[in-house]
Protein backbone atom coordinates (compact mmCIF):
# COMPACT_ATOMS: atom_id res chain seq x y z
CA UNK A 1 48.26 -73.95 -96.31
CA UNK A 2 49.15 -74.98 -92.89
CA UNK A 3 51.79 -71.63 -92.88
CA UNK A 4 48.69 -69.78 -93.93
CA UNK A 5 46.62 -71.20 -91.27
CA UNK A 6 49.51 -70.28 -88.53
CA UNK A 7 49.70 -66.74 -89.96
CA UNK A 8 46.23 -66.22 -89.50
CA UNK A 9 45.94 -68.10 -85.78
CA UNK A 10 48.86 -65.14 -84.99
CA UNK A 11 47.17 -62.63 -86.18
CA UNK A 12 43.90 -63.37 -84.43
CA UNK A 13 46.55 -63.98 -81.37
CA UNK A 14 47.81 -60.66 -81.90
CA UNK A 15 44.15 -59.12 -81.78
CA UNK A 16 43.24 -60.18 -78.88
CA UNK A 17 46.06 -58.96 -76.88
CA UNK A 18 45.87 -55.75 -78.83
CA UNK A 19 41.95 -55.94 -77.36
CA UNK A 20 42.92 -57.37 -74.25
CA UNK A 21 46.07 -54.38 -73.54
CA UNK A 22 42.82 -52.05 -74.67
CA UNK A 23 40.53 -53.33 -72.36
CA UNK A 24 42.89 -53.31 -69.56
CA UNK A 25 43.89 -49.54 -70.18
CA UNK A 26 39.83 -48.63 -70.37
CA UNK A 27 39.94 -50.19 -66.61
CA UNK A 28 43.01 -48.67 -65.92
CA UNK A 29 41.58 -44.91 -66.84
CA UNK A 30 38.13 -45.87 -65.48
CA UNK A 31 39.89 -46.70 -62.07
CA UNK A 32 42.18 -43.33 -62.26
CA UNK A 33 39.39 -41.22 -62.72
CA UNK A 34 37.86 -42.93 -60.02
CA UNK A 35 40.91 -42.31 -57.80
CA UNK A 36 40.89 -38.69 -58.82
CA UNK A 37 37.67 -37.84 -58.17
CA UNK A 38 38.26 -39.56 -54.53
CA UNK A 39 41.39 -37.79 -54.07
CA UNK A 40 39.76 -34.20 -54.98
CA UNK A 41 37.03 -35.53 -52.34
CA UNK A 42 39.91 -36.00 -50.09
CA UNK A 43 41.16 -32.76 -50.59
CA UNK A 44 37.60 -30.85 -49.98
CA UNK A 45 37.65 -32.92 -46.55
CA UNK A 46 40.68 -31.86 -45.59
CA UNK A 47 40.22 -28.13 -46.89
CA UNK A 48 37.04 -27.90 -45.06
CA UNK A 49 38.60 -29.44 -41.62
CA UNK A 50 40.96 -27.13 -41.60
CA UNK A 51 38.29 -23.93 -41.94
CA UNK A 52 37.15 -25.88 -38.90
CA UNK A 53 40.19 -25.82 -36.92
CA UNK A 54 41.08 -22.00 -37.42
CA UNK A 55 37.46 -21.14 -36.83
CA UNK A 56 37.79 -23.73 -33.15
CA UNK A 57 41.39 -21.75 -32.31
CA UNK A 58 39.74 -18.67 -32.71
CA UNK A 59 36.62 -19.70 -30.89
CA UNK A 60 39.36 -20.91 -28.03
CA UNK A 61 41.04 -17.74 -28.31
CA UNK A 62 37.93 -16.03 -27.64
CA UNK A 63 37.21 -18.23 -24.82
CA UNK A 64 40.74 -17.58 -23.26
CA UNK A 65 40.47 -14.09 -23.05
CA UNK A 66 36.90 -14.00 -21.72
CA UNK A 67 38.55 -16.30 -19.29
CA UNK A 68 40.94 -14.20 -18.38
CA UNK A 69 38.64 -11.02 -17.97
CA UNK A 70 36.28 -13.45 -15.65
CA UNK A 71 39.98 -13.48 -13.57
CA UNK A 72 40.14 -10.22 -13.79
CA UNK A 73 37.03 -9.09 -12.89
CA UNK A 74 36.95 -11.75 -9.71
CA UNK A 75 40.24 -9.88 -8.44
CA UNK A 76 38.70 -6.56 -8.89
CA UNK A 77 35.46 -7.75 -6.91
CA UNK A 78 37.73 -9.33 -4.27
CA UNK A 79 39.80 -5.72 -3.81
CA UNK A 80 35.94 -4.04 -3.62
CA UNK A 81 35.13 -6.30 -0.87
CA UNK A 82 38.31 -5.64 0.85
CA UNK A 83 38.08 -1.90 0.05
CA UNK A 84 34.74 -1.95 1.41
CA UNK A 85 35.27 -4.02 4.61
CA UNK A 86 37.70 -1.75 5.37
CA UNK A 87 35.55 1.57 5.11
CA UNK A 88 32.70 -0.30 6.86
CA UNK A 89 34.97 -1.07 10.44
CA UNK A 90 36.71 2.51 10.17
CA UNK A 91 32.58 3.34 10.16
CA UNK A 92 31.81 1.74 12.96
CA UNK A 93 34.45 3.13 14.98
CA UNK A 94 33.64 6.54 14.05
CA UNK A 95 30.12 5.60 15.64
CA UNK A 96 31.41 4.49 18.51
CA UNK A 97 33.56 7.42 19.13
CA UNK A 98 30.85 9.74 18.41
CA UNK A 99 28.48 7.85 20.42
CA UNK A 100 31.12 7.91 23.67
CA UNK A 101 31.81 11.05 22.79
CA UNK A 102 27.92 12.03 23.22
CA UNK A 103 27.93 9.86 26.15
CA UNK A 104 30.56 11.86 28.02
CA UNK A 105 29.17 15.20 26.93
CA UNK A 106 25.82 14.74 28.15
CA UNK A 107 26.58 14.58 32.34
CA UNK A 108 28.09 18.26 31.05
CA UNK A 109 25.06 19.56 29.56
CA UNK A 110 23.11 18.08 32.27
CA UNK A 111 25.24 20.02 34.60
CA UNK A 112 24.85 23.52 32.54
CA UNK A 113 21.56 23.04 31.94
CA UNK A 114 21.01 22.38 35.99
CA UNK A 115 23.08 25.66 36.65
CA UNK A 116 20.40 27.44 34.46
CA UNK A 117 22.98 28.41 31.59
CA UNK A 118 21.87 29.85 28.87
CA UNK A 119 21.57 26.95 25.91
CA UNK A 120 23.30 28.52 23.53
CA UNK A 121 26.84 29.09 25.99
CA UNK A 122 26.30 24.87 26.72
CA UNK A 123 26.15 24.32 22.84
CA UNK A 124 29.56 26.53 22.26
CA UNK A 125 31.25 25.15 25.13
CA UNK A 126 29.91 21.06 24.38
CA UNK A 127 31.42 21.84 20.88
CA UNK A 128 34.56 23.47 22.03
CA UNK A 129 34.95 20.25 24.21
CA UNK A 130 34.42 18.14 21.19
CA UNK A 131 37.11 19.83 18.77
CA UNK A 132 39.90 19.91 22.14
């Protein structure tokens, strides 16, 4: 009886690790599945930050080369105002050549016009003086 009683006490034994080794593989799955699910969550994160970063590089691109057209566009404003400096004193000494010029010539008319030429001759001969 007592070799009946110790087969029985192992088989119970042998039950409950069978339901303990059960038990412990349901948590083991449980906890994979959870680990899955986190690592596909992981993997959506890291999927969607890198959309992010190609759509910030392009964004910088963009940036960049507006940059670089400011540049451009400063140089080309800087050459205009240079250009236009330029034209503006070559302007001004054209005025005050013509207005010497008209300063000089008009003693001359005065003159023709005193010696009761006709104004047409003083016109030819101011713009003959002009041209020479």
């Amino acid at each position: 009886m007592s070799m009946n009683l110790t087969a029985k006490l192992d088989d119970l034994q042998r039950g409950d690790r069978q339901l303990e080794t059960t038990v412990a593989l349901c948590e083991i799955r449980t906890q994979l599945q959870e680990l899955t699910k986190s690592v596909e969550s992981c993997q959506s994160e890291v999927s969607e930050v890198k959309r992010d970063m190609v759509a910030i590089k392009q964004e910088l691109d963009t940036v960049q080369q507006v940059k670089e057209e400011i540049e451009e566009l400063r140089e080309y404003v800087d050459r205009l105002e240079e250009h236009s400096q330029r034209r503006k004193l070559r302007l001004l000494e054209q005025v005050r050549e013509t207005e010497t010029i008209t300063l000089s010539l008009q003693p001359i008319s005065r003159n023709m016009l005193s010696l009761n030429m006709p104004k047409q001759i003083c016109a030819v001969e101011i713009k003959v003086q002009v041209f020479t």
